[in-house]
Protein backbone atom coordinates (compact mmCIF):
# COMPACT_ATOMS: atom_id res chain seq x y z
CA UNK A 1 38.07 -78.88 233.52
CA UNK A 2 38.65 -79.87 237.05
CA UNK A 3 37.14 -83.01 238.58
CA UNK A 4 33.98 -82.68 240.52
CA UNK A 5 33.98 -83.68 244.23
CA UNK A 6 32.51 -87.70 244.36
CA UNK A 7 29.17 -86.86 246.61
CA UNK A 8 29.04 -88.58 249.78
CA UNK A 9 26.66 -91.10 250.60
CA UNK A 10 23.99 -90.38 252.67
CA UNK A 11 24.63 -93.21 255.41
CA UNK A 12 26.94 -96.70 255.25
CA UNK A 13 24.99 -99.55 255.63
CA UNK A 14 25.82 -102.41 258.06
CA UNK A 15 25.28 -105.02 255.45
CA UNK A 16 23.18 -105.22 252.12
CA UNK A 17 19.30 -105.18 251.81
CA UNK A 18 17.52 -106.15 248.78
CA UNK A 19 14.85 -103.79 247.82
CA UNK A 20 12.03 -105.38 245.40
CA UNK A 21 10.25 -102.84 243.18
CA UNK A 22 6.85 -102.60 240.95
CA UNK A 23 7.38 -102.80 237.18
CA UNK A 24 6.45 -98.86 236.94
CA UNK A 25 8.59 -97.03 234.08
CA UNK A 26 6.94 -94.38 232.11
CA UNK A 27 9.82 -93.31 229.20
CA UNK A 28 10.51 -95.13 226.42
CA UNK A 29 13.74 -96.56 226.07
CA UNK A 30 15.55 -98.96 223.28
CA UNK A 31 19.15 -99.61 224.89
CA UNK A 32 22.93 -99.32 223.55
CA UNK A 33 22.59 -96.43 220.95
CA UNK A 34 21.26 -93.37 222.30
CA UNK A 35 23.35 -90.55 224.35
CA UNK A 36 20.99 -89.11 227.06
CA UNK A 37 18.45 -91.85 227.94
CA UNK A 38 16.59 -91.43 230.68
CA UNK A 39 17.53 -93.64 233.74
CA UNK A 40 15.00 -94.29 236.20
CA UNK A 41 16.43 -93.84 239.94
CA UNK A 42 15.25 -95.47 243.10
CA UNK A 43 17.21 -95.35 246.61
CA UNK A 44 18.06 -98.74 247.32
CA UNK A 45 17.22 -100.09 244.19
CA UNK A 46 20.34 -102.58 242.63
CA UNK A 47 20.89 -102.34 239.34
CA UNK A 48 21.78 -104.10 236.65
CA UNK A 49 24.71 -102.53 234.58
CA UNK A 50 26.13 -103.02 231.03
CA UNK A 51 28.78 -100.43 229.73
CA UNK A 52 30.93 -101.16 226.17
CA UNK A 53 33.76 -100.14 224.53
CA UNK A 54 32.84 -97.32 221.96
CA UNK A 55 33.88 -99.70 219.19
CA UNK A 56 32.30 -102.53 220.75
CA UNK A 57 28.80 -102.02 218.08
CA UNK A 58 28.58 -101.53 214.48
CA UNK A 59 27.95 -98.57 212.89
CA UNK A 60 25.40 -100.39 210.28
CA UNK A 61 23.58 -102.06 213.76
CA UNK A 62 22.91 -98.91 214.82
CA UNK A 63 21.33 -97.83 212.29
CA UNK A 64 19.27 -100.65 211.95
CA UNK A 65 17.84 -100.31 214.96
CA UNK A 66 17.35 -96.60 214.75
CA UNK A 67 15.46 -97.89 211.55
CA UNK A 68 13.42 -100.67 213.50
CA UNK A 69 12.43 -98.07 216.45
CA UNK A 70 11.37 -95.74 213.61
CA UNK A 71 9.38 -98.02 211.80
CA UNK A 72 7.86 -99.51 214.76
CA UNK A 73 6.81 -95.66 216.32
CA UNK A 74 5.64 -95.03 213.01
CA UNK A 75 3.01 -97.88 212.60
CA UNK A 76 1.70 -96.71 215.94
CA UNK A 77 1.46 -92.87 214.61
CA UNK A 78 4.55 -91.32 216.12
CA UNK A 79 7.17 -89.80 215.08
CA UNK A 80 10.62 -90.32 216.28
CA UNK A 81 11.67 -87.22 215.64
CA UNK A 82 9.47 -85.91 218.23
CA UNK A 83 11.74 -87.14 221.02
CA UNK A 84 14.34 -84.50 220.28
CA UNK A 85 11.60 -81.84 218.51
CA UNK A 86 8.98 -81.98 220.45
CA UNK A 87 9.79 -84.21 223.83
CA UNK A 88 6.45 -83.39 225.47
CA UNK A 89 4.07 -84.60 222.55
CA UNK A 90 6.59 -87.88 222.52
CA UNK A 91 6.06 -88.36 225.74
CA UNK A 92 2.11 -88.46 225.77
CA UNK A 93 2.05 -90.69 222.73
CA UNK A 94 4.58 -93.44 224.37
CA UNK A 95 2.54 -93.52 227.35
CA UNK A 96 -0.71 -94.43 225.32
CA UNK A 97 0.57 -97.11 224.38
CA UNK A 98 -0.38 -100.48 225.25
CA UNK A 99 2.05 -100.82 228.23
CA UNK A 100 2.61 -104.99 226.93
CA UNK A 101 3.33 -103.84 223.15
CA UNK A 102 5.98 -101.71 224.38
CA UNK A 103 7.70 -103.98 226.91
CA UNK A 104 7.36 -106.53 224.35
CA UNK A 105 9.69 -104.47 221.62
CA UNK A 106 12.06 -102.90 224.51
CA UNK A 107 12.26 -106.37 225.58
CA UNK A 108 13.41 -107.79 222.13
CA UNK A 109 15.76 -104.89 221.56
CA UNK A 110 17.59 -105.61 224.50
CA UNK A 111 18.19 -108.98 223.15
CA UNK A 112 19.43 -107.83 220.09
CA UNK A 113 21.91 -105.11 221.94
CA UNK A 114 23.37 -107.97 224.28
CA UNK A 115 23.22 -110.88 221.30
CA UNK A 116 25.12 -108.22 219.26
CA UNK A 117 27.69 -106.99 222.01
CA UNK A 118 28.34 -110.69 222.31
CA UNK A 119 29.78 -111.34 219.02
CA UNK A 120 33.13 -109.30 220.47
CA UNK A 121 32.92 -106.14 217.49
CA UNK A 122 35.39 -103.79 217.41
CA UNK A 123 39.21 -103.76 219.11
CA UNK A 124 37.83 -106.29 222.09
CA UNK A 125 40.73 -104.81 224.08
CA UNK A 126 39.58 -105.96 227.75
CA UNK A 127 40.50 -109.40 226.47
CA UNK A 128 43.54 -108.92 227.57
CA UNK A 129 44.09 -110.03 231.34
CA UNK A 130 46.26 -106.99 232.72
CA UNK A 131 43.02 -105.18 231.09
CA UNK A 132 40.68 -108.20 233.03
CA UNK A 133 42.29 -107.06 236.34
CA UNK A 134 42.46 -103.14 236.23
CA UNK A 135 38.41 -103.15 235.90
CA UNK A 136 37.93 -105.69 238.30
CA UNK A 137 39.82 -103.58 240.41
CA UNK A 138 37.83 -100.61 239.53
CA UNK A 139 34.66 -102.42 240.20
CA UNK A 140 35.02 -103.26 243.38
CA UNK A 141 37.03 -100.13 244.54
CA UNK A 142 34.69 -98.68 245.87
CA UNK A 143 32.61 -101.24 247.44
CA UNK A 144 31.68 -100.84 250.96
CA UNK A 145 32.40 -96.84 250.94
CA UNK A 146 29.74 -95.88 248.54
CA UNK A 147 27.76 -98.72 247.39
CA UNK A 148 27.87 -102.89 246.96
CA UNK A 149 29.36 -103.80 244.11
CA UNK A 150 27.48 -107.61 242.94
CA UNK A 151 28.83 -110.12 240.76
CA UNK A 152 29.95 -108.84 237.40
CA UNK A 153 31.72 -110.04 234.40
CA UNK A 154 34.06 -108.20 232.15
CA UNK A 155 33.98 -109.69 228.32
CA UNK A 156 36.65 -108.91 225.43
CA UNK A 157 34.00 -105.43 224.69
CA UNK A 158 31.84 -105.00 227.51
CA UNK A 159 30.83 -105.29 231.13
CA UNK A 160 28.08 -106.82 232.77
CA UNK A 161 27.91 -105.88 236.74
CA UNK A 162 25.08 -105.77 239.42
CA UNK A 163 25.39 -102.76 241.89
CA UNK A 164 23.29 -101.37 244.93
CA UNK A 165 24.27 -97.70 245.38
CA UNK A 166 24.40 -96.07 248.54
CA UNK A 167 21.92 -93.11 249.37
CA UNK A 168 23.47 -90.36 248.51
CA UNK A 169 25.44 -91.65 245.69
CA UNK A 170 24.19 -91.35 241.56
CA UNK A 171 24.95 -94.57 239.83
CA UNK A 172 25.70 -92.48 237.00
CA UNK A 173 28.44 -90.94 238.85
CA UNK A 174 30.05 -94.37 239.62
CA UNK A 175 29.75 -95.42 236.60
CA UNK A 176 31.83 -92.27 235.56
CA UNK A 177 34.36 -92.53 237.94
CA UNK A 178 35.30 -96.05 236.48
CA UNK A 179 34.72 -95.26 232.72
CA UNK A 180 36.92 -92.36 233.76
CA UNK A 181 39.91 -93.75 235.43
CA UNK A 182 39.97 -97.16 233.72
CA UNK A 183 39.96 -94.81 230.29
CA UNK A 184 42.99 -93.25 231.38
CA UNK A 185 44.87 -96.64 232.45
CA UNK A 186 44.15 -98.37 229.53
CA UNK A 187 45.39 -95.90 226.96
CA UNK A 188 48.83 -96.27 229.46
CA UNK A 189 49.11 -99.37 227.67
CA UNK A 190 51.29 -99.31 224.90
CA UNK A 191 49.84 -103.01 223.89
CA UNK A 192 46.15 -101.41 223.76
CA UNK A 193 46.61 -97.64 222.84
CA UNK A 194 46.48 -97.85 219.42
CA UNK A 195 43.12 -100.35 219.00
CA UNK A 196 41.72 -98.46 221.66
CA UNK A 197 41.79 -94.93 220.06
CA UNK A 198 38.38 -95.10 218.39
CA UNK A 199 35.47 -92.94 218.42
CA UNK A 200 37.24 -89.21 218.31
CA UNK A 201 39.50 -90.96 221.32
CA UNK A 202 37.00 -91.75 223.33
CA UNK A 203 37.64 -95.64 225.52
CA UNK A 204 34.01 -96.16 226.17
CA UNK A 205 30.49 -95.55 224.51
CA UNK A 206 29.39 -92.97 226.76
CA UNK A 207 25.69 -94.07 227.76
CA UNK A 208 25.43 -97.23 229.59
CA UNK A 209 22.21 -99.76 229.67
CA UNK A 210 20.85 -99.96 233.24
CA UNK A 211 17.55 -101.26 234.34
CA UNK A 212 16.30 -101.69 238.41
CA UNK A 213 16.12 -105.23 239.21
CA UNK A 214 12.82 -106.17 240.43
CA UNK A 215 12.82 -108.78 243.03
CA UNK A 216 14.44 -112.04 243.54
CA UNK A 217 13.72 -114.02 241.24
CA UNK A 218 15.13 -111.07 238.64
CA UNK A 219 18.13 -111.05 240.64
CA UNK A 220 18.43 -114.89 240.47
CA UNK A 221 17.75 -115.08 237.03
CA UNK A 222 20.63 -111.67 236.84
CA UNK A 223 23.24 -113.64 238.62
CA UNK A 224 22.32 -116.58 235.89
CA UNK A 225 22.74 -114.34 232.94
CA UNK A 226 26.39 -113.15 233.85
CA UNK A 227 27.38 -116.33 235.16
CA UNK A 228 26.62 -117.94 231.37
CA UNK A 229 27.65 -114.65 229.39
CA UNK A 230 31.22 -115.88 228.91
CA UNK A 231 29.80 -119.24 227.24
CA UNK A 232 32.23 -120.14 223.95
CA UNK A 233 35.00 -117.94 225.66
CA UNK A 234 37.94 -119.60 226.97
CA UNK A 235 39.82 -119.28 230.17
CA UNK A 236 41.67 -116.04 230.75
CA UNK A 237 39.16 -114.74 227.74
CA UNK A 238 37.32 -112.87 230.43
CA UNK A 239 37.10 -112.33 233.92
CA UNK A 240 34.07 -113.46 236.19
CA UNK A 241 33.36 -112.25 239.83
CA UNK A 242 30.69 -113.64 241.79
CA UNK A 243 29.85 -111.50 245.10
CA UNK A 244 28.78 -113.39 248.60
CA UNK A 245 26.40 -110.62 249.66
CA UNK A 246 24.16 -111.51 246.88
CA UNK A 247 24.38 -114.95 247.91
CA UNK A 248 23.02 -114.10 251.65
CA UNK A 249 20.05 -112.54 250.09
CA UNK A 250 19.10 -115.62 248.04
């Protein structure tokens, strides 16, 4: 299938602006597991990014916490499988929800997906520094021509990165377009081919956890979270960036 065009952003900044945001998300979403979450958008939001290798969770994790979410809808009298049989119905039940309850669980599982990503599952291939360097490369390829890529830091599974899309330009499709051609370099490798041919072939997990960062004091506390994320690594274990822009705005 031939490559679509990259779109083109709808201006270039002169210099990065931090746009703060009201906590106002009306889907339901438990991150890591699920292909085809919905992603809520907002030009000039930043972002706060994880993506994984597809080995990088547990098969059995998963399914524990497709058995938590169940259980959870359940005692509120919902049915999980309406989200794929009947997405409307799901839809009106989530948002009658107490709006705390629910933050509250989405808020614990996404402690559990980045405790669990943290104990390095699977091949933990980006571990290795010519790995390290190729997605730092990748990160910040693009940066200044179609969005600002922030401070990230890429662990032995996974990758934690702040990013502030241009108008004009779908995360998503950045995202891609690093997934994609990091994929292809990797499996170059003759070191990493082999532990990284999991999942049918495929390099990464193909959804990715993103949420809007709020304000300033969620991009402070952000910045924190990556800084401390390689904690019990050691030196050349994992590569951290940390981005001057975002220091400017804070």
């Amino acid at each position: 299938m031939p490559h679509q065009p990259l779109s083109k952003p709808a201006e270039i900044p002169e210099k990065p602006v931090f746009s703060a945001y009201e906590e106002k998300e009306d889907f339901w979403m438990v991150p890591g597991y699920e292909r085809n979450l919905p992603h809520w958008r907002l030009v000039g939001a930043s972002y706060f990014v994880t993506f994984r290798l597809a080995d990088s969770l547990p098969a059995e994790v998963v399914l524990r916490w497709k058995h938590d979410e169940s259980q959870w809808l359940f005692e509120r009298g919902i049915d999980i499988h309406w989200q794929r049989d009947e997405p409307e119905r799901f839809r009106q039940a989530i948002a009658k929800l107490d709006p705390g309850e629910r933050a509250a669980f989405q808020r614990e599982m996404a402690r559990q997906f980045f405790l669990e990503l943290d104990q390095c599952h699977g091949c933990c291939a980006l571990k290795a520094p010519k790995a390290q360097t190729l997605m730092a490369d990748a990160l910040r390829f693009f940066h200044g021509q179609r969005l600002w890529t922030g401070d990230f830091v890429v662990m032995p599974n996974h990758v934690h990165v702040i990013a502030q899309p241009f108008a004009g330009v779908p995360l998503e499709e950045w995202l891609y377009s690093v997934k994609r051609f990091t994929a292809a370099r990797l499996m170059q490798e003759e070191d990493l081919h082999e532990r990284l041919m999991t999942r049918a072939g495929h390099v990464w997990q193909p959804e990715s956890f993103d949420r809007v960062i709020r304000d300033l004091g969620e991009l402070r506390r952000t910045r924190e979270y990556i800084a401390k994320n390689p904690r019990g690594l050691r030196e050349g274990e994992f590569h951290l960036y940390r981005a001057e822009w975002i220091d400017g705005l804070l």
